[in-house]
Protein backbone atom coordinates (compact mmCIF):
# COMPACT_ATOMS: atom_id res chain seq x y z
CA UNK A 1 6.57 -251.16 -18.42
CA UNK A 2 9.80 -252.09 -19.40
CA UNK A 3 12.73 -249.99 -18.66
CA UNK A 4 16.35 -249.79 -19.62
CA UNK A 5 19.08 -247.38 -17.84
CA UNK A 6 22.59 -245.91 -19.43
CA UNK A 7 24.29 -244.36 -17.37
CA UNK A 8 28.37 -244.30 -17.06
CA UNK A 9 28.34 -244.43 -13.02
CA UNK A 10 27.67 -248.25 -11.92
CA UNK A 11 26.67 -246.91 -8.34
CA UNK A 12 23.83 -244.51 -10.00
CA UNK A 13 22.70 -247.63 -12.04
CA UNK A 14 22.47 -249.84 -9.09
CA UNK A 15 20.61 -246.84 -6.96
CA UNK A 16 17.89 -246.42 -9.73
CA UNK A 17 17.04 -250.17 -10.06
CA UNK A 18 16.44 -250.13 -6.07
CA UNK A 19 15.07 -247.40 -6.49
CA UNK A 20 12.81 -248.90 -9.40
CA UNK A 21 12.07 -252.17 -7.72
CA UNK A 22 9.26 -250.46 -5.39
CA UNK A 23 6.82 -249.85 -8.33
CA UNK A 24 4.95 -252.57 -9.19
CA UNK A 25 4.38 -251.54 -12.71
CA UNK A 26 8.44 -251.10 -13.93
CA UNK A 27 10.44 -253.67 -14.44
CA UNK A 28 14.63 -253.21 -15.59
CA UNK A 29 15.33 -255.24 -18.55
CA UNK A 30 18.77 -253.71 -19.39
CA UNK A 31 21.28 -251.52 -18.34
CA UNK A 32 24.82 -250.16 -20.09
CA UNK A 33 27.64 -247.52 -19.55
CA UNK A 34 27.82 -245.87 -22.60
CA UNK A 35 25.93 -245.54 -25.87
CA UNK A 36 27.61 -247.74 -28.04
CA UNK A 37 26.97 -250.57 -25.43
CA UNK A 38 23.33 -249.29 -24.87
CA UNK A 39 22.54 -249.52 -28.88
CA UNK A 40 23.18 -253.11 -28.91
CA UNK A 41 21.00 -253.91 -25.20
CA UNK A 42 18.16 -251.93 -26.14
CA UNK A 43 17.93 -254.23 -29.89
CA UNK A 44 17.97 -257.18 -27.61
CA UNK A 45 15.76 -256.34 -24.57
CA UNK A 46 12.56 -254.30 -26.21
CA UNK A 47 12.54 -251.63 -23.28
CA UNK A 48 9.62 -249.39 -23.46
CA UNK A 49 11.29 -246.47 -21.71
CA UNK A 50 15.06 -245.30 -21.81
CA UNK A 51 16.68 -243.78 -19.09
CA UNK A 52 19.84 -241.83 -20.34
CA UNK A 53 22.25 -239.91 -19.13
CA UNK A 54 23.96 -236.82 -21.45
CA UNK A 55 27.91 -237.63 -19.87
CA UNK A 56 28.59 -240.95 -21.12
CA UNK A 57 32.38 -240.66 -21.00
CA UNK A 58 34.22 -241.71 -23.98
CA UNK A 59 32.53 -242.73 -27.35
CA UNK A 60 29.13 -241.56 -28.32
CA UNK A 61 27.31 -239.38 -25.72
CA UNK A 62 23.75 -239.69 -24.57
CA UNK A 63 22.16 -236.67 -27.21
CA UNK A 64 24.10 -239.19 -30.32
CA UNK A 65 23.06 -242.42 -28.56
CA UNK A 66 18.93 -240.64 -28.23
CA UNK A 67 19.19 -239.87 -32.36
CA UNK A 68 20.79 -243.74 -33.03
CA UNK A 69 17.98 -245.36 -30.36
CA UNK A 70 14.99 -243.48 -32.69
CA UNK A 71 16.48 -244.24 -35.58
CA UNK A 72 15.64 -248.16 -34.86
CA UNK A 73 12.37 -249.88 -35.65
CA UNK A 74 9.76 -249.58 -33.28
CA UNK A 75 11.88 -247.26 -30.97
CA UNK A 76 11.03 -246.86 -27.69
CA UNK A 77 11.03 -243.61 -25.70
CA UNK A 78 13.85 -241.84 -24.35
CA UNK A 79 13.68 -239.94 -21.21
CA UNK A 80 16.94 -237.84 -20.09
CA UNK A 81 17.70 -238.19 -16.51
CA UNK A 82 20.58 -236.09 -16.01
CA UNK A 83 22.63 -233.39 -13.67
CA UNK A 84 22.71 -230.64 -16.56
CA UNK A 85 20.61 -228.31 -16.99
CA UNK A 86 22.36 -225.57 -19.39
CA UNK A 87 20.28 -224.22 -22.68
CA UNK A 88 22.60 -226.14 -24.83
CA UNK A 89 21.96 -229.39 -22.87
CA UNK A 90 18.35 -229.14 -22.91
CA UNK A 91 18.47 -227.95 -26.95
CA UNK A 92 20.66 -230.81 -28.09
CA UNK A 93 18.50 -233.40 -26.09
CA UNK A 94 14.80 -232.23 -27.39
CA UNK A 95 16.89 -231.58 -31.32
CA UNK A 96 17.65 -235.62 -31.00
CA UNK A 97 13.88 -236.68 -30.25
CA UNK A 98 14.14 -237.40 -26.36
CA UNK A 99 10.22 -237.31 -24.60
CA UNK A 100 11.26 -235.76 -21.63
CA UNK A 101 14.37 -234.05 -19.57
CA UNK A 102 14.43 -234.54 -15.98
CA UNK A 103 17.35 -233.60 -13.36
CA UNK A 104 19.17 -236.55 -11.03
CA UNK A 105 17.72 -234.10 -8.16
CA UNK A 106 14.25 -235.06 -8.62
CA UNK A 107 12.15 -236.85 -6.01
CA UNK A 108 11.66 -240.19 -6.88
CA UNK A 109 7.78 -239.79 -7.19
CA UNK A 110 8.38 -236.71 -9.81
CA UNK A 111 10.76 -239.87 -11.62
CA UNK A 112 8.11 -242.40 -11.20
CA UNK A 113 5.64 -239.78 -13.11
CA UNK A 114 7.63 -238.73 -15.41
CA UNK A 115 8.64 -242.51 -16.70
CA UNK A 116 4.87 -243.16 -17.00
CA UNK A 117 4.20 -240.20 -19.10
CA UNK A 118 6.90 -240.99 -21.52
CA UNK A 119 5.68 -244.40 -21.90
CA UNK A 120 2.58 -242.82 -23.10
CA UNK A 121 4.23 -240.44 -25.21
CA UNK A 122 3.75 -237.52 -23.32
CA UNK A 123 6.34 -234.41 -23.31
CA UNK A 124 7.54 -234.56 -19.67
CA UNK A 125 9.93 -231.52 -18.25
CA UNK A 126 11.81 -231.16 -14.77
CA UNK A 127 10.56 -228.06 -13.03
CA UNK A 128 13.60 -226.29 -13.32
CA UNK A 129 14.11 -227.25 -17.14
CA UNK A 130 10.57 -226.18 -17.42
CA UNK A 131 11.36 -222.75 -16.43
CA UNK A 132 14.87 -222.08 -18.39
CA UNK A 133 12.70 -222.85 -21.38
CA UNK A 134 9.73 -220.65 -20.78
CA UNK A 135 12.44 -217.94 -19.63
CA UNK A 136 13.99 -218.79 -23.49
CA UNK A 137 10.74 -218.50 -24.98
CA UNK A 138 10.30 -214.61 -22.98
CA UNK A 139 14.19 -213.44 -23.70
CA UNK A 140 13.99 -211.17 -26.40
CA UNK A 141 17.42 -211.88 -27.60
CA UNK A 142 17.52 -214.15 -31.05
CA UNK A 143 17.87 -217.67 -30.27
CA UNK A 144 20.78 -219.67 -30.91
CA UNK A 145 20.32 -222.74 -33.35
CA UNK A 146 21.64 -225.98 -32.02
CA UNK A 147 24.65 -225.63 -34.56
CA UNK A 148 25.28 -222.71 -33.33
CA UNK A 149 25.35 -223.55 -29.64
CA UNK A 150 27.83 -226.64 -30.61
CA UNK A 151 30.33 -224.20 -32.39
CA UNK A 152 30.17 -222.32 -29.33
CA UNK A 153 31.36 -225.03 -27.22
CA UNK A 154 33.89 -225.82 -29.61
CA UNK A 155 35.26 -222.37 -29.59
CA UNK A 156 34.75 -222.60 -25.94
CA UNK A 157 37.81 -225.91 -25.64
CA UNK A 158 39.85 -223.49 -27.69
CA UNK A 159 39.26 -224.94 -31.17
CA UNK A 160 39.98 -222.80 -34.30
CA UNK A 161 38.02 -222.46 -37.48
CA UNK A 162 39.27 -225.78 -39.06
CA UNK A 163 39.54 -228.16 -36.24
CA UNK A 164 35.45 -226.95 -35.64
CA UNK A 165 34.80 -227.91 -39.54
CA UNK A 166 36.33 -230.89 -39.00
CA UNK A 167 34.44 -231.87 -36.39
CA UNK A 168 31.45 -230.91 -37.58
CA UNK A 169 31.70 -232.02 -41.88
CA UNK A 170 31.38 -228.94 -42.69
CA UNK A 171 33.95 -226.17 -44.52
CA UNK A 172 35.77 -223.42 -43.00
CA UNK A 173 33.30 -220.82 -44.75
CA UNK A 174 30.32 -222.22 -43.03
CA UNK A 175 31.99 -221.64 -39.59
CA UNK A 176 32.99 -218.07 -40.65
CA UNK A 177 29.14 -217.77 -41.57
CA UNK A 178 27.98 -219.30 -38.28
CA UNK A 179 30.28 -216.89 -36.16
CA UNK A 180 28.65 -214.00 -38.38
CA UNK A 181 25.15 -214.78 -36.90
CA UNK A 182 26.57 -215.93 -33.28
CA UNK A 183 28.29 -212.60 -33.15
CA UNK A 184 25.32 -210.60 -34.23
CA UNK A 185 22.83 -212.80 -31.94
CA UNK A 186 24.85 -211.97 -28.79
CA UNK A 187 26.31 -208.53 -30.13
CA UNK A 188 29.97 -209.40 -29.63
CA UNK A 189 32.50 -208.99 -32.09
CA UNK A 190 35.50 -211.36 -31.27
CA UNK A 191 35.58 -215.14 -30.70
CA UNK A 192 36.40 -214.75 -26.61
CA UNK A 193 33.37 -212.19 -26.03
CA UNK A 194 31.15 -214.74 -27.96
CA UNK A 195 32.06 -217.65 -25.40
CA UNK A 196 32.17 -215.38 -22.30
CA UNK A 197 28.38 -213.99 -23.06
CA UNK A 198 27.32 -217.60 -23.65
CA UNK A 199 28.17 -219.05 -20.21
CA UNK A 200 26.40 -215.63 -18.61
CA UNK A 201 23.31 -216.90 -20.34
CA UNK A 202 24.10 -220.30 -19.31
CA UNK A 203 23.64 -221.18 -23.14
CA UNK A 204 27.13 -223.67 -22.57
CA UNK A 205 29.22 -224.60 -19.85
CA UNK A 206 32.81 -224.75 -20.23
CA UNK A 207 34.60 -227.96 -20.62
């Protein structure tokens, strides 16, 4: 199978395509630092799997680069290899399409599965991830939708009510609507008890 890798850190590139070289069955056909770059390799090499990487430092990120990748023709599969692990990570990344979610911590033969089973398709999940999402599915507490999880972590950089709209096309009543169910969800009433609750629950992590 045919496999391309984005990720921002040259020396993690060059580790995974040593790493890669020992299975007879995956070959590298690309590589690229950020998401912009990784739009245009992917076009040109036809990878069957894609390794990405959430942090891509400036310019579009690995959940916008995941939604651009699927939006081509004949896409192929994208499988998050990453070091985070919050709820909002994990949301953002399955909301864009990705087939799997695995942590930089895995052993390499839990990496070798998990890059055949997205090339088939198949859903694959990191342990840990597994178990934050099963422990979401048992909580209780209302979920937070993905919207509202990014205007958390917006409010969470100290961003007010327009700055967030801006960011996110929409208007300043939206927000005020969003923070109306955030509030209630997490049963805070002001902006700083909102944020603080969400890192206890380890729905964001602060920038």
């Amino acid at each position: 199978m045919r496999l391309f890798l984005v990720d921002d850190h040259p020396v993690v590139r060059a580790g995974l395509v040593a790493l890669l070289a020992g299975e007879h069955d995956m070959e590298v056909v690309g590589e690229a630092a950020g998401g912009a770059e990784a739009l245009l390799g992917i076009a040109s090499s036809d990878p069957d799997v894609v390794l990405m990487d959430l942090q891509l430092g400036d310019g579009i990120d690995g959940v916008e680069a995941t939604r651009r990748i699927l939006e081509l023709p004949a896409p192929p599969q994208v499988l998050v290899l990453t070091t985070y692990e919050t709820d909002a990570d994990i949301m953002r990344a399955v909301d864009a399409g990705a087939t799997g979610y695995l942590l930089k911590a895995c052993p390499p033969e839990e990496l070798f599965q998990g890059i055949r089973a997205a090339a088939k398709g198949e859903a694959v999940l990191s342990a840990k991830v597994a178990a934050r999402m099963m422990k979401r599915m048992r909580d209780p507490a209302p979920a937070l939708s993905a919207r509202e999880v990014e205007i958390l972590e917006l409010l969470s950089s100290g961003a007010g009510n327009r700055e967030i709209a801006r960011r996110l096309f929409i208007t300043e009543a939206t927000v005020k609507t969003h923070l109306v169910h955030i509030y209630g969800k997490l049963g805070v009433d002001t902006r700083t008890a909102a944020v603080t609750a969400a890192v206890e629950r380890r729905l964001i992590r602060l920038p």
